[in-house]
PDB file of N, CA and C in Angstrom:
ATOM      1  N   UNK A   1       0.839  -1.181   0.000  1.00  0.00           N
ATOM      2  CA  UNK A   1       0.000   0.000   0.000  1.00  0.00           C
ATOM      3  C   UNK A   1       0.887   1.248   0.000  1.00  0.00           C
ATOM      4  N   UNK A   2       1.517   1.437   1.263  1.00  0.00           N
ATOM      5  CA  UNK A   2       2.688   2.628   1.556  1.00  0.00           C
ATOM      6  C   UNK A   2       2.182   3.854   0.713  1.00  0.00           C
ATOM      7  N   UNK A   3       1.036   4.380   0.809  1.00  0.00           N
ATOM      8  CA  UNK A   3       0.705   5.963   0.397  1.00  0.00           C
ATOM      9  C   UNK A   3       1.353   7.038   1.340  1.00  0.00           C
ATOM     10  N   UNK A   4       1.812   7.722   1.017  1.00  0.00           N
ATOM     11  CA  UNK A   4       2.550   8.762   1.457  1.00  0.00           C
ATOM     12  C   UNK A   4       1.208   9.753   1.927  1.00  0.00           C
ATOM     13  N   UNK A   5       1.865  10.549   3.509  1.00  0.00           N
ATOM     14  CA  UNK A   5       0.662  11.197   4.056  1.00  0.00           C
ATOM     15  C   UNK A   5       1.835  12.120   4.833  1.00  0.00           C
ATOM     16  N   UNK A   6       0.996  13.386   5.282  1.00  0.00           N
ATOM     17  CA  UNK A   6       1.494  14.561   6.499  1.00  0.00           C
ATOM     18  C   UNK A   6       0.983  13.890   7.394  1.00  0.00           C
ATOM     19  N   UNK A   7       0.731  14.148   8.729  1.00  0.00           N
ATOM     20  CA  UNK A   7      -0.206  14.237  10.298  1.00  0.00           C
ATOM     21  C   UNK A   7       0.559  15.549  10.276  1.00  0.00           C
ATOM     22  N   UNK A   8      -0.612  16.393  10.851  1.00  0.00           N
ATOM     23  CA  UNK A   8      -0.535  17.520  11.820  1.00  0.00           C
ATOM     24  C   UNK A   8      -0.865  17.594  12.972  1.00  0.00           C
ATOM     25  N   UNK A   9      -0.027  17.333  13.839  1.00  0.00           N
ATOM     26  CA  UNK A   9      -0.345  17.045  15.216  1.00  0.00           C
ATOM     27  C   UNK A   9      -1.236  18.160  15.828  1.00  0.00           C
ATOM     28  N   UNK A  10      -2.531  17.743  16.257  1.00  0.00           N
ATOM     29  CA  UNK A  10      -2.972  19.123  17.368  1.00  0.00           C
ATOM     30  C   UNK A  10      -2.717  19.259  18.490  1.00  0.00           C
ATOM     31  N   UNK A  11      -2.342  17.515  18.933  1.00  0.00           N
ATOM     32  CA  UNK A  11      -2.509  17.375  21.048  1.00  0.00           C
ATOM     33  C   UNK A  11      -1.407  16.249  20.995  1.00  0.00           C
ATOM     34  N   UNK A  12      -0.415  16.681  21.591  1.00  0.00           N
ATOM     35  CA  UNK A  12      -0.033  17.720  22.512  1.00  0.00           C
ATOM     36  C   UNK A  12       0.126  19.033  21.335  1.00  0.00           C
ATOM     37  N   UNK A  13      -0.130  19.885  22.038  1.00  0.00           N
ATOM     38  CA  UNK A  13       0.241  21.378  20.851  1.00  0.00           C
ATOM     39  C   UNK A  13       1.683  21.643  20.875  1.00  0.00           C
ATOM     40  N   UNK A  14       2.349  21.148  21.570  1.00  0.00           N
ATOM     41  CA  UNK A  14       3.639  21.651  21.517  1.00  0.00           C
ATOM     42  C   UNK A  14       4.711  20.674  21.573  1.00  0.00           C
ATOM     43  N   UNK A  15       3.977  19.863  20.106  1.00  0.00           N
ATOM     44  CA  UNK A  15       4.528  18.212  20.019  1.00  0.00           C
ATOM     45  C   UNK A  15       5.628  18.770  18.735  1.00  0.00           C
ATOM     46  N   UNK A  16       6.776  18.251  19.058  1.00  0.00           N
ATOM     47  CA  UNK A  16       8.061  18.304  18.124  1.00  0.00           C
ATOM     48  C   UNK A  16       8.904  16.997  17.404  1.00  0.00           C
ATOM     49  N   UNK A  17       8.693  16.803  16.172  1.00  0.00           N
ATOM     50  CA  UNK A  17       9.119  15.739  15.689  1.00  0.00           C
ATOM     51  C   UNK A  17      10.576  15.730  14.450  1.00  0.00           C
ATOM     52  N   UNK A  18      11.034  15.214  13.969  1.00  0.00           N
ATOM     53  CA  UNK A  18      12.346  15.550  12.961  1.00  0.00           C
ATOM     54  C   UNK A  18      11.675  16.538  11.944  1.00  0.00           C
ATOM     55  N   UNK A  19      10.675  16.318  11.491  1.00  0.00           N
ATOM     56  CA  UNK A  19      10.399  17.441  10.436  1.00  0.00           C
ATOM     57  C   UNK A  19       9.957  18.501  11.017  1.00  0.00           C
ATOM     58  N   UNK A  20       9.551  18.715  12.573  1.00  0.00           N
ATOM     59  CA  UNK A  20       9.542  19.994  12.589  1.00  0.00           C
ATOM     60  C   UNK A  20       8.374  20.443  13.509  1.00  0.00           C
ATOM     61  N   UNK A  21       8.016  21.495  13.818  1.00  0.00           N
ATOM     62  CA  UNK A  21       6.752  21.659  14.828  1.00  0.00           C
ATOM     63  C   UNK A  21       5.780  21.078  14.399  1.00  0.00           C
ATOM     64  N   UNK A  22       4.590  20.099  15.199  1.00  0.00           N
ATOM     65  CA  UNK A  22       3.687  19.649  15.391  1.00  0.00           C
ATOM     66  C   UNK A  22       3.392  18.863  13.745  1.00  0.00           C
ATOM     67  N   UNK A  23       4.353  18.115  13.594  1.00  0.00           N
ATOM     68  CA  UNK A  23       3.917  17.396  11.748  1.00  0.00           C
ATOM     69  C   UNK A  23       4.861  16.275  11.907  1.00  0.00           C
ATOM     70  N   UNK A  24       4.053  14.915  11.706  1.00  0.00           N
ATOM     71  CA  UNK A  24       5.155  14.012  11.178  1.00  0.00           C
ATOM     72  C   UNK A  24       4.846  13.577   9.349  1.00  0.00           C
ATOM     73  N   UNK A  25       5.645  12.874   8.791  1.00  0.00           N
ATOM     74  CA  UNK A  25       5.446  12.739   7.533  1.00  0.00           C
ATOM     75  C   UNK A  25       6.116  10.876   7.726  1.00  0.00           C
ATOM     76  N   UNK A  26       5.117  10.835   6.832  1.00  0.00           N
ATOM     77  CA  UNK A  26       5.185   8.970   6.909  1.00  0.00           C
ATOM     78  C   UNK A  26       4.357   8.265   5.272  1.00  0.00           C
ATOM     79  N   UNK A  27       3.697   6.744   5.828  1.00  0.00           N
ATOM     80  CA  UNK A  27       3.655   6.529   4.833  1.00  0.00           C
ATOM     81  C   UNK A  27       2.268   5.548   5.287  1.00  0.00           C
ATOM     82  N   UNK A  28       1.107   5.243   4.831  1.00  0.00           N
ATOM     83  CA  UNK A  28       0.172   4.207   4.898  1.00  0.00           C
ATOM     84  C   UNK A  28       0.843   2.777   5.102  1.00  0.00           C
ATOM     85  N   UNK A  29       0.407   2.353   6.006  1.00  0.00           N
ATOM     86  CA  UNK A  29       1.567   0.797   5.739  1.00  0.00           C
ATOM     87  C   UNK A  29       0.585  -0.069   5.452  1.00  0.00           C
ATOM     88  N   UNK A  30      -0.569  -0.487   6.446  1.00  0.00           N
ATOM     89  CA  UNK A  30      -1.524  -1.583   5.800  1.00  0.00           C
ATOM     90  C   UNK A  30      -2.625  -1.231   6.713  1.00  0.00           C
ATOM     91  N   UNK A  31      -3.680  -1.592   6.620  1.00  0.00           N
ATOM     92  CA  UNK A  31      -4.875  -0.994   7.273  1.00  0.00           C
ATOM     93  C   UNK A  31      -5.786  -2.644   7.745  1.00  0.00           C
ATOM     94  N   UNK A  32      -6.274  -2.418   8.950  1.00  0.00           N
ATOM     95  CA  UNK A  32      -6.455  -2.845   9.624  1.00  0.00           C
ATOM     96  C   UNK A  32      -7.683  -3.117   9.912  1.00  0.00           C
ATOM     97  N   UNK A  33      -8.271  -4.513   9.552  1.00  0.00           N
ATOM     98  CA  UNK A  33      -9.549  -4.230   9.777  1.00  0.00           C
ATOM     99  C   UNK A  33     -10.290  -4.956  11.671  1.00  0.00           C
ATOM    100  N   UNK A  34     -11.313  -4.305  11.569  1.00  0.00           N
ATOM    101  CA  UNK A  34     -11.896  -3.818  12.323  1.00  0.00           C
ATOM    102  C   UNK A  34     -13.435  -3.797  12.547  1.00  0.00           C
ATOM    103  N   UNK A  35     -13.838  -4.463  13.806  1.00  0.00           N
ATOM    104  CA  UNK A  35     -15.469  -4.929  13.962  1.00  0.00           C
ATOM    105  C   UNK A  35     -16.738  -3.787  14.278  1.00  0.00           C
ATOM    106  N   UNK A  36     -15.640  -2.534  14.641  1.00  0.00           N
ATOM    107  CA  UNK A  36     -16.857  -1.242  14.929  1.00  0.00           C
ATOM    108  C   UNK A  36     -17.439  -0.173  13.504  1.00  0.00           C
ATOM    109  N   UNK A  37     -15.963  -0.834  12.897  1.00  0.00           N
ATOM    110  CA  UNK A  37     -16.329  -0.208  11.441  1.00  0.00           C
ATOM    111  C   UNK A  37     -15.811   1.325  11.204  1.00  0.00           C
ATOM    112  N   UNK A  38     -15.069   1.702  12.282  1.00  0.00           N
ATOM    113  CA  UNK A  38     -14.181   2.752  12.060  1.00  0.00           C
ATOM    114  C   UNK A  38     -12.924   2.560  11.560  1.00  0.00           C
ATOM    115  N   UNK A  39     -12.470   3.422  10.543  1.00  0.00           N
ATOM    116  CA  UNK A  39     -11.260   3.156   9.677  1.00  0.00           C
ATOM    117  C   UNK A  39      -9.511   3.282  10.753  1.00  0.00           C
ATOM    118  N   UNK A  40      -8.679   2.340  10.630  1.00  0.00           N
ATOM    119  CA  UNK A  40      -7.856   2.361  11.094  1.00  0.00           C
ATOM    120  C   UNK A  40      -6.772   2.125  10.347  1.00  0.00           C
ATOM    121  N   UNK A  41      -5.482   2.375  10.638  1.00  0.00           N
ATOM    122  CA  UNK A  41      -4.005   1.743   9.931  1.00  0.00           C
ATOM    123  C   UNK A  41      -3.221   1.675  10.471  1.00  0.00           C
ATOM    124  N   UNK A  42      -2.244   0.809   9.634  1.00  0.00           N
ATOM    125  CA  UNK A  42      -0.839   1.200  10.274  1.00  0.00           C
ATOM    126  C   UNK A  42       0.239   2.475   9.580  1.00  0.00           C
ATOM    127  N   UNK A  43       0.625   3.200  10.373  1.00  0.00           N
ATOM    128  CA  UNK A  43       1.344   4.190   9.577  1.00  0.00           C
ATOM    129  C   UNK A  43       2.888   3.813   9.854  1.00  0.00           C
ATOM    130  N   UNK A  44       3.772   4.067   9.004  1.00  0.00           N
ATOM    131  CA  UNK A  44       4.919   3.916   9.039  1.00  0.00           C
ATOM    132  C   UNK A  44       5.830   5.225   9.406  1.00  0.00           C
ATOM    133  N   UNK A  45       6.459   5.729  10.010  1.00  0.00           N
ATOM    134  CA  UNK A  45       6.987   7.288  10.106  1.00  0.00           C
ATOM    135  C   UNK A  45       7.813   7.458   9.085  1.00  0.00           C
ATOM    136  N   UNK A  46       8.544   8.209   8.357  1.00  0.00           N
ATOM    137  CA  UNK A  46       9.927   8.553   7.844  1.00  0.00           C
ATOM    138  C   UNK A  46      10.836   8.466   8.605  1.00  0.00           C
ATOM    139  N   UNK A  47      11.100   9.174   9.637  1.00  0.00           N
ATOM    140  CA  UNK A  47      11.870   9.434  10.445  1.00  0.00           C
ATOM    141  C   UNK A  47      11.689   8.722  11.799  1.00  0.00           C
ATOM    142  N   UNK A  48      11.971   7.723  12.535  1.00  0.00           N
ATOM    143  CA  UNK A  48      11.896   7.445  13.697  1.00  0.00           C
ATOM    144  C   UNK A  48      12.217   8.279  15.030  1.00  0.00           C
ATOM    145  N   UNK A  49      11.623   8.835  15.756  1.00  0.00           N
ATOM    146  CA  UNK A  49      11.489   9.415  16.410  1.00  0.00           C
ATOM    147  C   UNK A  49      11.099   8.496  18.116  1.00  0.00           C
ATOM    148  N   UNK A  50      12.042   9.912  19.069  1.00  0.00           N
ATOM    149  CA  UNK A  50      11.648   9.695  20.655  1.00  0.00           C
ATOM    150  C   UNK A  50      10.400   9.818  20.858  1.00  0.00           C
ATOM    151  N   UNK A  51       9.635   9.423  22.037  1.00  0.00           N
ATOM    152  CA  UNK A  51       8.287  10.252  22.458  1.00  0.00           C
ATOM    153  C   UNK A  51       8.191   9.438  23.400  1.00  0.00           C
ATOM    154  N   UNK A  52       7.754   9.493  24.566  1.00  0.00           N
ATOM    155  CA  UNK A  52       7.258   9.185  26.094  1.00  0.00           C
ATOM    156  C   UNK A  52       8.002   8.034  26.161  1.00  0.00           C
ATOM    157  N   UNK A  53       9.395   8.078  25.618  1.00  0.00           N
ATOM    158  CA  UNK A  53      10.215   6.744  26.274  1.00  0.00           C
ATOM    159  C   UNK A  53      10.030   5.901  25.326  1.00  0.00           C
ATOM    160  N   UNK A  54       9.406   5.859  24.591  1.00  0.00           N
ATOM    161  CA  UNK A  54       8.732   5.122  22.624  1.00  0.00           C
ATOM    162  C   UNK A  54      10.289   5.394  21.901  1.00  0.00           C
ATOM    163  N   UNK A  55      10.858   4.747  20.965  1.00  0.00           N
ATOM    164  CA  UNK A  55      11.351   5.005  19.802  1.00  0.00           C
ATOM    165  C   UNK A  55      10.110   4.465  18.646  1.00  0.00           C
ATOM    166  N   UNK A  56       9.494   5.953  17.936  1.00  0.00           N
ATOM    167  CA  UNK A  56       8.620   5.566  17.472  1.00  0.00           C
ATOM    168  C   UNK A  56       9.112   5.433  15.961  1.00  0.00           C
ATOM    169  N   UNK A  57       8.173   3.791  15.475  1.00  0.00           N
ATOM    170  CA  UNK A  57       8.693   3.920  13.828  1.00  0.00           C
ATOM    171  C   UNK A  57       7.336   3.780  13.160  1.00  0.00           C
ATOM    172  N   UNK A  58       6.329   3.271  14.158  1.00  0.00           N
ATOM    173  CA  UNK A  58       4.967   2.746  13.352  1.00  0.00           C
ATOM    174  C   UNK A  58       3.872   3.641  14.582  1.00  0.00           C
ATOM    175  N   UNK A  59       3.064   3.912  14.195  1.00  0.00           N
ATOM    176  CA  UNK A  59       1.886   4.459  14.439  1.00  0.00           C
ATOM    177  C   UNK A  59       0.478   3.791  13.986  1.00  0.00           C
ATOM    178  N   UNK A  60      -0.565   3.507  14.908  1.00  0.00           N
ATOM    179  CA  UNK A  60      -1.931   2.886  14.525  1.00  0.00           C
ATOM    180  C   UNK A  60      -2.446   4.311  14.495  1.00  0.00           C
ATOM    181  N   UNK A  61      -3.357   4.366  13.307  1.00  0.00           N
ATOM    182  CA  UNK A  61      -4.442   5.642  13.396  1.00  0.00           C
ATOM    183  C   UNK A  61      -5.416   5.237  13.482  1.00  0.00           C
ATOM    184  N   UNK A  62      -6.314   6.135  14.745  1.00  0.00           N
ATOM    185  CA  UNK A  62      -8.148   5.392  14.684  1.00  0.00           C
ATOM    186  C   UNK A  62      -8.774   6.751  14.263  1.00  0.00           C
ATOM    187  N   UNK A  63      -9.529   6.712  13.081  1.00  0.00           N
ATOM    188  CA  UNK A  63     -10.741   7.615  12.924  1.00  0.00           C
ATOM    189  C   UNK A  63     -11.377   8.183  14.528  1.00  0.00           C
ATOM    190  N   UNK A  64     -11.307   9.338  14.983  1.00  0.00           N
ATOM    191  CA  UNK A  64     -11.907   9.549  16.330  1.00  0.00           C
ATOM    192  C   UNK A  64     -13.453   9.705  16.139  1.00  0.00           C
ATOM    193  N   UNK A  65     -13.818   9.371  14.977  1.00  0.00           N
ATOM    194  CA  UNK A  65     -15.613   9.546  14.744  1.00  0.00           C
ATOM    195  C   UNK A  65     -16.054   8.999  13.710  1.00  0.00           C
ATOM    196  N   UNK A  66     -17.154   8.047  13.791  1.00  0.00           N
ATOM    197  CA  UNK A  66     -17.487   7.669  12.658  1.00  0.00           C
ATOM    198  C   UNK A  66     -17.865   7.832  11.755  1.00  0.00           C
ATOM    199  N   UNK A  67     -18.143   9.632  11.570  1.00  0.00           N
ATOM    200  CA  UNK A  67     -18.232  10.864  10.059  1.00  0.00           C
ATOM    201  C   UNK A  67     -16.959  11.143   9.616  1.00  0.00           C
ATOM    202  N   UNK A  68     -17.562  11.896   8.223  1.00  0.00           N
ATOM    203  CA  UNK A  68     -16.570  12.123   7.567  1.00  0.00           C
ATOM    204  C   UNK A  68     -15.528  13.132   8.145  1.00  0.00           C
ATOM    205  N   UNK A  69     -14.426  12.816   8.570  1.00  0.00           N
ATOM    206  CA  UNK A  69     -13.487  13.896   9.561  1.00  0.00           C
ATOM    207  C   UNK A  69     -12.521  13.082   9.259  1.00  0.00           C
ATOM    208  N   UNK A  70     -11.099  13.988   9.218  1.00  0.00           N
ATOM    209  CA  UNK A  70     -10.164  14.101   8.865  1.00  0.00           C
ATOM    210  C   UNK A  70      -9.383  13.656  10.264  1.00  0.00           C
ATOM    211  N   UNK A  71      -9.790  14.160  11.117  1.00  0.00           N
ATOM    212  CA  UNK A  71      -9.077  13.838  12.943  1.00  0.00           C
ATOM    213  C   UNK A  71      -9.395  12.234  13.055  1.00  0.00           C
ATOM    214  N   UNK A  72      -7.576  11.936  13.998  1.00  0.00           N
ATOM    215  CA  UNK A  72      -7.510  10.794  13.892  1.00  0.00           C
ATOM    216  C   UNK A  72      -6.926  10.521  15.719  1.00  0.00           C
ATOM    217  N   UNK A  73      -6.638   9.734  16.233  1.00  0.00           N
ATOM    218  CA  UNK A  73      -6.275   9.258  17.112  1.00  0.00           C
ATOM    219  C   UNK A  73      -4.696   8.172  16.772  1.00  0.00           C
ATOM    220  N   UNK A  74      -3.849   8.580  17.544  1.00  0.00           N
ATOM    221  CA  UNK A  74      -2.640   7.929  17.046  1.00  0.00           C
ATOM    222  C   UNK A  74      -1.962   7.162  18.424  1.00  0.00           C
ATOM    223  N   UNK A  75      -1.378   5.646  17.871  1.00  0.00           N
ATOM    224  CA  UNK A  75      -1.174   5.324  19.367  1.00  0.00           C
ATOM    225  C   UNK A  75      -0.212   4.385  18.559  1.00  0.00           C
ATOM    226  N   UNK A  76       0.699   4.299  19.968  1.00  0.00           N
ATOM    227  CA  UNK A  76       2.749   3.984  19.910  1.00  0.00           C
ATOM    228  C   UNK A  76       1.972   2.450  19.307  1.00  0.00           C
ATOM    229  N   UNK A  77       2.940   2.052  18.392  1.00  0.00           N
ATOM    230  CA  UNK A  77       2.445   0.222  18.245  1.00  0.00           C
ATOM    231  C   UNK A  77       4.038  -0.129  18.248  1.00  0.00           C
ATOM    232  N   UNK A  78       4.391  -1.176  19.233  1.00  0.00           N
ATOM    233  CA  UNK A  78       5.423  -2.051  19.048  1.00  0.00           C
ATOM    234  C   UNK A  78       5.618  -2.194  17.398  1.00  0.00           C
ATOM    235  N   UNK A  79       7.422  -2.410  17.179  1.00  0.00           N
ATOM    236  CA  UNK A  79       7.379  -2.917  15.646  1.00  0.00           C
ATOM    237  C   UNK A  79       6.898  -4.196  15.406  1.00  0.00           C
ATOM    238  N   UNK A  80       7.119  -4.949  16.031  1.00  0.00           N
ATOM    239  CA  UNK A  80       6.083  -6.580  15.832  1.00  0.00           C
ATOM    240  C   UNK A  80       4.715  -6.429  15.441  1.00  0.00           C
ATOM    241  N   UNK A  81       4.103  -5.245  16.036  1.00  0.00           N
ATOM    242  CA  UNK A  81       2.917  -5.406  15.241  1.00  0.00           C
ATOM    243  C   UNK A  81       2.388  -4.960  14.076  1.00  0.00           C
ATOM    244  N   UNK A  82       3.584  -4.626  13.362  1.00  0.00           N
ATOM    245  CA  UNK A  82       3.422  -3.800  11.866  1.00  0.00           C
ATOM    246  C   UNK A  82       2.939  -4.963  10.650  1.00  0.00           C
ATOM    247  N   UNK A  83       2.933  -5.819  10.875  1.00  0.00           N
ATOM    248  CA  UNK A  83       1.691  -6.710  10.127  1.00  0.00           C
ATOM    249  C   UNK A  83       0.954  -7.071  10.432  1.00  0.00           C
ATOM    250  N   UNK A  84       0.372  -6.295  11.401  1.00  0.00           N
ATOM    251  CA  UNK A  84      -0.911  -6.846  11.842  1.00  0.00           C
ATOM    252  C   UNK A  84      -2.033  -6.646  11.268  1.00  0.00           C
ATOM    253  N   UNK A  85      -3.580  -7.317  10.878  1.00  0.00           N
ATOM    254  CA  UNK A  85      -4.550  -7.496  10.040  1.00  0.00           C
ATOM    255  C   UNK A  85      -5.869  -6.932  10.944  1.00  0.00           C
ATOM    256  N   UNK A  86      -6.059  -7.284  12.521  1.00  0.00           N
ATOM    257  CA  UNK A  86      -6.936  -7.002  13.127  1.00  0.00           C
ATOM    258  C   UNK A  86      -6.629  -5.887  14.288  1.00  0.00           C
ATOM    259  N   UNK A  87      -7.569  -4.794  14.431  1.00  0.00           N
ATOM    260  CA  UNK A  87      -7.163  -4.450  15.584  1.00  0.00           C
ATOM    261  C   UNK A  87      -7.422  -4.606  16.705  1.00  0.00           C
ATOM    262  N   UNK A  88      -8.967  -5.583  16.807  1.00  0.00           N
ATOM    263  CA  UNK A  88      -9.087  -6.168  18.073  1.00  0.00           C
ATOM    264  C   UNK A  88      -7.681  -7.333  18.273  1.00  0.00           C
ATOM    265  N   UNK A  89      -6.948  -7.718  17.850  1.00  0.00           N
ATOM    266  CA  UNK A  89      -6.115  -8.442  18.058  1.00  0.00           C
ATOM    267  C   UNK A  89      -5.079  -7.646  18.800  1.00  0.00           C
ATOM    268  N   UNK A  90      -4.854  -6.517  17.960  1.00  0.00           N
ATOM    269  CA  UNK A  90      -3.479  -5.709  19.105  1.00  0.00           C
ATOM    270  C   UNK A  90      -3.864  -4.423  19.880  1.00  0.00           C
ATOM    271  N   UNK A  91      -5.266  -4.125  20.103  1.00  0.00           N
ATOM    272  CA  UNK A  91      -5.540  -2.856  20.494  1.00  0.00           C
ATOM    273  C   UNK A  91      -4.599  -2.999  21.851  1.00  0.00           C
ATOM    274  N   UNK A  92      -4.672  -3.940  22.818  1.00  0.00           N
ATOM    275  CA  UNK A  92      -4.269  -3.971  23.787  1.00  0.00           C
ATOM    276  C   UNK A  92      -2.956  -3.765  24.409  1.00  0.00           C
ATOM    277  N   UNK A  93      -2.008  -3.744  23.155  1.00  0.00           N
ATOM    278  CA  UNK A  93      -0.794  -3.429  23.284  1.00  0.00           C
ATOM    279  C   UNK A  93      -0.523  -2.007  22.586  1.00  0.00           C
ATOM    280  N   UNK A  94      -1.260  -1.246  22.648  1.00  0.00           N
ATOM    281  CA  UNK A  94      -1.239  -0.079  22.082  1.00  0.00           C
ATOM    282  C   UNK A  94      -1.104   1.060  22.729  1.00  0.00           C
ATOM    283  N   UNK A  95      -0.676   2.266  22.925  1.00  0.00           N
ATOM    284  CA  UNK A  95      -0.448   3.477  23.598  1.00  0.00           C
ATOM    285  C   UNK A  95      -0.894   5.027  23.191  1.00  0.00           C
ATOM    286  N   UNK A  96      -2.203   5.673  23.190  1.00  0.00           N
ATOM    287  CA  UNK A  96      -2.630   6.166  22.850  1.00  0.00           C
ATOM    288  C   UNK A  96      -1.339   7.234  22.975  1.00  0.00           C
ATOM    289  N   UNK A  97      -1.270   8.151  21.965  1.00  0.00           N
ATOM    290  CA  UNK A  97      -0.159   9.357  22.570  1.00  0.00           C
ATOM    291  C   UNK A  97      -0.276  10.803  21.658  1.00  0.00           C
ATOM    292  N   UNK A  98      -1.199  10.524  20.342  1.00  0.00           N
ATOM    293  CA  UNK A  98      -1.330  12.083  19.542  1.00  0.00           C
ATOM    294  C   UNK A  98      -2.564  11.721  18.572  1.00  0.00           C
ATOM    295  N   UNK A  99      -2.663  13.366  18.990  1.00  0.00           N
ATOM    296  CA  UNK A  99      -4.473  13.680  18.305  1.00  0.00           C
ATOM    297  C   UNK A  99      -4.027  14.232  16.821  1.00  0.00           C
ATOM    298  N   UNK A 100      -4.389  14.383  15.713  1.00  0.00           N
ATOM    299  CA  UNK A 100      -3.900  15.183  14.609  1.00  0.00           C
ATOM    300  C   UNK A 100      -5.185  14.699  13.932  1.00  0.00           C
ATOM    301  N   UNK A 101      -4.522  15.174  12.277  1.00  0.00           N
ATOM    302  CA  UNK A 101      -5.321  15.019  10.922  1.00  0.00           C
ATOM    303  C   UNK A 101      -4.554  14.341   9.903  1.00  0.00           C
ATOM    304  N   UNK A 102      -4.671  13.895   9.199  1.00  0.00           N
ATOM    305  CA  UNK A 102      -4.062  13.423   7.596  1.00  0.00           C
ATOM    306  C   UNK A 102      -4.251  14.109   6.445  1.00  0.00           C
ATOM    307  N   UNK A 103      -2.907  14.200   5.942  1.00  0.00           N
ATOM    308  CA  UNK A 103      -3.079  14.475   4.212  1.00  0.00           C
ATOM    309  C   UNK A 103      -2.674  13.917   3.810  1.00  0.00           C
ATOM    310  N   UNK A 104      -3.251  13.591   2.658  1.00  0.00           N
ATOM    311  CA  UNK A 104      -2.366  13.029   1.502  1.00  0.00           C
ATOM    312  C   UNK A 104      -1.605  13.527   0.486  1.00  0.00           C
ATOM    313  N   UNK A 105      -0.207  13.196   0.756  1.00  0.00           N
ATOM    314  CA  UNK A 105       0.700  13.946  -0.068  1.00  0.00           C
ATOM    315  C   UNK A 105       1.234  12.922  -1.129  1.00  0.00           C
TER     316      UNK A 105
END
């Protein structure tokens, strides 16, 4: 898959990543399905990055609503779980940690 995307981080607001104030840039890795029917994935970063003791390289995104909205919910995923297919399977090892949006670049 690997579509290339921005996040613009909103929360924390004064979240800092290699590219720069409140933005990471990454890539769609595989998407994840899911029994509530809200859209989720795995994102891949560009840049691996620190954050709450995380070396982060992969990111799960959850749709925070089940309308059409751009705001997503982002949470630390171990690298083991970067092929993962379900997310009731790994929600539990997951770490909620940034609110943002997506583009597609």
């Amino acid at each position: 898959m690997e579509k290339a995307i921005k996040i613009i981080i909103s929360e924390p607001w004064d979240f800092v990543s290699p590219e720069g104030d409140n933005k990471l840039i990454g890539s769609i890795h595989s998407l994840l399905n899911s029994t509530d029917g809200r859209e989720r994935f795995i994102i891949r970063v560009q840049v691996p990055f620190l954050y709450n003791n995380y070396i982060i390289d992969y990111l799960v995104a959850t749709k925070r609503h089940n309308e059409d909205t751009k705001q997503y919910n982002f949470h630390y995923s171990p690298n083991e779980l970067a092929n993962a297919n379900s997310f009731e399977k790994i929600k539990d090892k997951l770490d909620f940690i940034l609110i943002g949006s997506i583009d597609y670049i």
